[in-house]
Protein backbone atom coordinates (compact mmCIF):
# COMPACT_ATOMS: atom_id res chain seq x y z
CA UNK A 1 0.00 0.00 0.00
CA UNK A 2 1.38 3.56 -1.26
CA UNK A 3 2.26 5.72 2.21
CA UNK A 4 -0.23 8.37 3.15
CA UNK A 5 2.13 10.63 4.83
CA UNK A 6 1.22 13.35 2.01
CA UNK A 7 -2.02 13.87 3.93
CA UNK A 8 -0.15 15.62 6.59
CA UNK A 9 0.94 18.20 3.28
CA UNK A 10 -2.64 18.42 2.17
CA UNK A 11 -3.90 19.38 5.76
CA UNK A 12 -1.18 22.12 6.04
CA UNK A 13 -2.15 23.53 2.28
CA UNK A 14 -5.40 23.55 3.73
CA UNK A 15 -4.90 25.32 7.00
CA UNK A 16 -6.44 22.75 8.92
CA UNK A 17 -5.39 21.00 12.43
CA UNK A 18 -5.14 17.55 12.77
CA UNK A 19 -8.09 17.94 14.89
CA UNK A 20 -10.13 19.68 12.77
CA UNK A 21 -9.28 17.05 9.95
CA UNK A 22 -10.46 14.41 12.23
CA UNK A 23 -13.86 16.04 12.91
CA UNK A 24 -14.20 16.70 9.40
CA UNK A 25 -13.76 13.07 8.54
CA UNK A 26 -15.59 11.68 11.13
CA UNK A 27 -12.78 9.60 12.22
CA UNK A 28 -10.31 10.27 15.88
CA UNK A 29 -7.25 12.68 15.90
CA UNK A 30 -5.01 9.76 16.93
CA UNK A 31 -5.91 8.01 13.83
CA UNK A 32 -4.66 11.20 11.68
CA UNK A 33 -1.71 11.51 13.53
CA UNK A 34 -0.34 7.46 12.89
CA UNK A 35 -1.54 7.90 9.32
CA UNK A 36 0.40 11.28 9.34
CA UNK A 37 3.81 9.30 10.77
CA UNK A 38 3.51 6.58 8.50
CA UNK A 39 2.90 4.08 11.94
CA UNK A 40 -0.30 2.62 10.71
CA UNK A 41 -2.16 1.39 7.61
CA UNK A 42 -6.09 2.28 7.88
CA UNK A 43 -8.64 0.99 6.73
CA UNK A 44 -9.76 2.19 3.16
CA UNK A 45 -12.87 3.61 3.80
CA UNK A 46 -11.30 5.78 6.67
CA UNK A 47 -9.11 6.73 4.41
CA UNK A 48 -11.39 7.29 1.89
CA UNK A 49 -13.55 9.67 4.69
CA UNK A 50 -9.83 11.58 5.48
CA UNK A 51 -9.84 11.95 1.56
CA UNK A 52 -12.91 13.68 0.92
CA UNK A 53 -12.99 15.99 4.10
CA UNK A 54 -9.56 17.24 2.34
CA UNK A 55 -11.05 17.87 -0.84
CA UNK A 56 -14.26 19.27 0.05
CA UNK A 57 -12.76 21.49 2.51
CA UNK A 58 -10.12 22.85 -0.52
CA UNK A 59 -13.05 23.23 -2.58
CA UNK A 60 -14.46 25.40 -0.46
CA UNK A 61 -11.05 27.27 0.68
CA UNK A 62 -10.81 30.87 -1.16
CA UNK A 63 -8.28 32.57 -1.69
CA UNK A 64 -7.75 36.55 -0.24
CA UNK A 65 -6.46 39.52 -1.34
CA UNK A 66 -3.67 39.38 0.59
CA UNK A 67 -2.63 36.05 -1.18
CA UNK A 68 -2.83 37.92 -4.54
CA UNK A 69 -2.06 41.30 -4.37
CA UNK A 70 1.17 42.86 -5.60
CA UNK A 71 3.43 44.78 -3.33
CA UNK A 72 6.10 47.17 -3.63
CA UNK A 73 3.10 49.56 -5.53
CA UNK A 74 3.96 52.72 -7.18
CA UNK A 75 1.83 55.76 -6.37
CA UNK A 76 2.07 59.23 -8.12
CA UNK A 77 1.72 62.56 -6.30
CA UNK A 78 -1.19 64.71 -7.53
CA UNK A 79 1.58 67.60 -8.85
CA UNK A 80 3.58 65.42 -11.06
CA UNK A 81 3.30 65.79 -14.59
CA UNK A 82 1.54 63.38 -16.82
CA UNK A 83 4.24 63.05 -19.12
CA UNK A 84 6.09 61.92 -16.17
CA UNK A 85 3.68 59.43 -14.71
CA UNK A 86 3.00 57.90 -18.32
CA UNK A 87 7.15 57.31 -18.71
CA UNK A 88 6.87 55.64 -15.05
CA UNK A 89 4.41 53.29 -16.24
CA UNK A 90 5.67 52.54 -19.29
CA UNK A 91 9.20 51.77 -17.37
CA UNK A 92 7.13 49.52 -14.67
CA UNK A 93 5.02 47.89 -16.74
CA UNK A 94 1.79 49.17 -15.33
CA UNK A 95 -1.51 50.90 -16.82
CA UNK A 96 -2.41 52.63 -13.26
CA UNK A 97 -1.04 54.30 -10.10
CA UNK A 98 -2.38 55.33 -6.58
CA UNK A 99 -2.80 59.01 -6.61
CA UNK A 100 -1.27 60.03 -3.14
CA UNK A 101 -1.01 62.94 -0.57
CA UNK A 102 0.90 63.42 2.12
CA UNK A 103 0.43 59.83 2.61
CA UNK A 104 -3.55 59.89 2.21
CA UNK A 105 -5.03 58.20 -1.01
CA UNK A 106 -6.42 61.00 -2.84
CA UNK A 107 -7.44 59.64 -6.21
CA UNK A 108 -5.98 57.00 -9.21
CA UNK A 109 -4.58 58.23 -12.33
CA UNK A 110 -5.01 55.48 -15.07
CA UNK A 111 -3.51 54.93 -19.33
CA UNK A 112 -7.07 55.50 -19.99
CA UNK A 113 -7.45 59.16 -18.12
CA UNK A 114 -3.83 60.18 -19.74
CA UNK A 115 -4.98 59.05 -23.14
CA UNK A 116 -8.72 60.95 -22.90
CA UNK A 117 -6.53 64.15 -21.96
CA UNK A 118 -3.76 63.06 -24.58
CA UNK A 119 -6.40 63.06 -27.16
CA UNK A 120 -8.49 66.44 -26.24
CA UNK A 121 -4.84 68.59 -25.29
CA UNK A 122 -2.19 67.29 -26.97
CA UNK A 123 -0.59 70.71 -26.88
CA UNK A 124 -1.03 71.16 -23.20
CA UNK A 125 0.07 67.64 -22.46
CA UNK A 126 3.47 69.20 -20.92
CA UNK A 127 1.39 71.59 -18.70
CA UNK A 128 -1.13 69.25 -17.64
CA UNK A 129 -0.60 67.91 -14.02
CA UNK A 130 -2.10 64.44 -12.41
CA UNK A 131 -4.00 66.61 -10.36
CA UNK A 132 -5.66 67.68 -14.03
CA UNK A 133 -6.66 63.60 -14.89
CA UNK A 134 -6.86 62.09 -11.81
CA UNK A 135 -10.28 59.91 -11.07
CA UNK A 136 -11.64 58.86 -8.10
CA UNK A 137 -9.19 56.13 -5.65
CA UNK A 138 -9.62 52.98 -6.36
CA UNK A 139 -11.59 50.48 -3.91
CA UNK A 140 -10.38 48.93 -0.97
CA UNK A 141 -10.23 45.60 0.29
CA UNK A 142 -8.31 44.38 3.65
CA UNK A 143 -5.64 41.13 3.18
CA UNK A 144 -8.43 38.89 4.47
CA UNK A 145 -10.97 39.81 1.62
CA UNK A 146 -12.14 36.95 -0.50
CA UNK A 147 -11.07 36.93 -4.08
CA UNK A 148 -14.77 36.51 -4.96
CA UNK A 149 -15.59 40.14 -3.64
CA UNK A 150 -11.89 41.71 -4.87
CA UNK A 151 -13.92 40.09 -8.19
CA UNK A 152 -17.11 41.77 -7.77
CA UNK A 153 -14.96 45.37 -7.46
CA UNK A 154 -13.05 44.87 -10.36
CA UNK A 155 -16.20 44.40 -12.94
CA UNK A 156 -16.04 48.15 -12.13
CA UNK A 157 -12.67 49.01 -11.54
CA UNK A 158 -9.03 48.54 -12.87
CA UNK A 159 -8.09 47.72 -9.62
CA UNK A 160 -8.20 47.49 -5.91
CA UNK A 161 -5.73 48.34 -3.47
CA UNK A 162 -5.17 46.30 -0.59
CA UNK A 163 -4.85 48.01 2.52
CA UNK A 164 -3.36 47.10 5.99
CA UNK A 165 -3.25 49.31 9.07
CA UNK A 166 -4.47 51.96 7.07
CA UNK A 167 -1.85 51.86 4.53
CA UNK A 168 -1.60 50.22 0.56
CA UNK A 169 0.22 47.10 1.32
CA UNK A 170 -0.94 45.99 -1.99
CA UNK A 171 -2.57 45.90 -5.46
CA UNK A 172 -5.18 44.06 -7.53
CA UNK A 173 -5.50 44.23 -11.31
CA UNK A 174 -7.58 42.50 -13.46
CA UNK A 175 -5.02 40.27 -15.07
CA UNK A 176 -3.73 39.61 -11.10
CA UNK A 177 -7.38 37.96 -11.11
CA UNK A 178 -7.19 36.15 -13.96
CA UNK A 179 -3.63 34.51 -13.05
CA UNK A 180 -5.69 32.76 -10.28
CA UNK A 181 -8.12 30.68 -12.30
């Protein structure tokens, strides 16, 4: 019989205790634990029971936002010029920044909102200041938010900043979603 010392892996993946394993599965703790340490071979339909608690409960395990989000996030100042803040996200590979204020989130300057002003002012595009483009901040969502509601902002929103202790600790595009199906 193949060892079943990868269910003590599973169980970890899973954030679950040994305990809570056992309750799930209907079977004792103690019986985890020897299958766990390779000291005893169960029955097959315990270990069938141990099986499908495991799956089911990693069916039903979400993800957050803080498992998703990107750190390290650039944010723009509302003075800085758009010609500026478009070369910054062309050099970081990114289509939208935090607009921030003496460390409050003020706003979100996005491609789009550069382009719409590119496109009316091309002239003025020098002159023109964040401040000048800038939309409204982007949503919020705290580490511990499930992916399905950071999902439900971004039908509406190029992205979602993650934020911890009342500052970003992270972002959420729409292609950071997608990377998790």
């Amino acid at each position: 019989m193949e060892s079943l010392t990868f269910i003590r892996e599973q169980r970890r993946k899973s954030g679950m205790t040994q305990h809570q394993l056992a309750r799930a599965a209907g079977v004792s703790q103690s019986l985890i634990a020897k299958i766990e340490s390779g000291r005893i071979d169960a029955a097959y339909s315990k270990v069938k029971a141990i099986l499908e608690a495991l799956d089911r409960t990693q069916l039903t395990a979400e993800k957050t936002a803080g498992e998703i989000m990107h750190t390290g996030i650039e944010t723009v100042s509302p003075s800085e010029s758009l010609h500026a803040v478009a070369q910054a996200m062309r050099k970081h590979s990114i289509s939208q920044m935090p607009v921030v204020e003496a460390k409050q989130l003020v706003g979100a300057i996005t491609e789009q909102a550069i382009l719409s002003h590119f496109s009316s002012e091309p002239k003025k595009m020098a002159t023109l200041r964040v401040s000048d483009a800038m939309e409204d901040a982007f949503p919020t969502a705290l580490p511990s938010t499930p992916i399905s509601a950071v999902a439900s902002l971004l039908r509406h929103h190029s992205a979602v900043l993650v934020m911890e202790k009342g500052k970003i600790a992270g972002i959420i595009t729409k292609a950071d979603l997608l990377k998790t199906i």
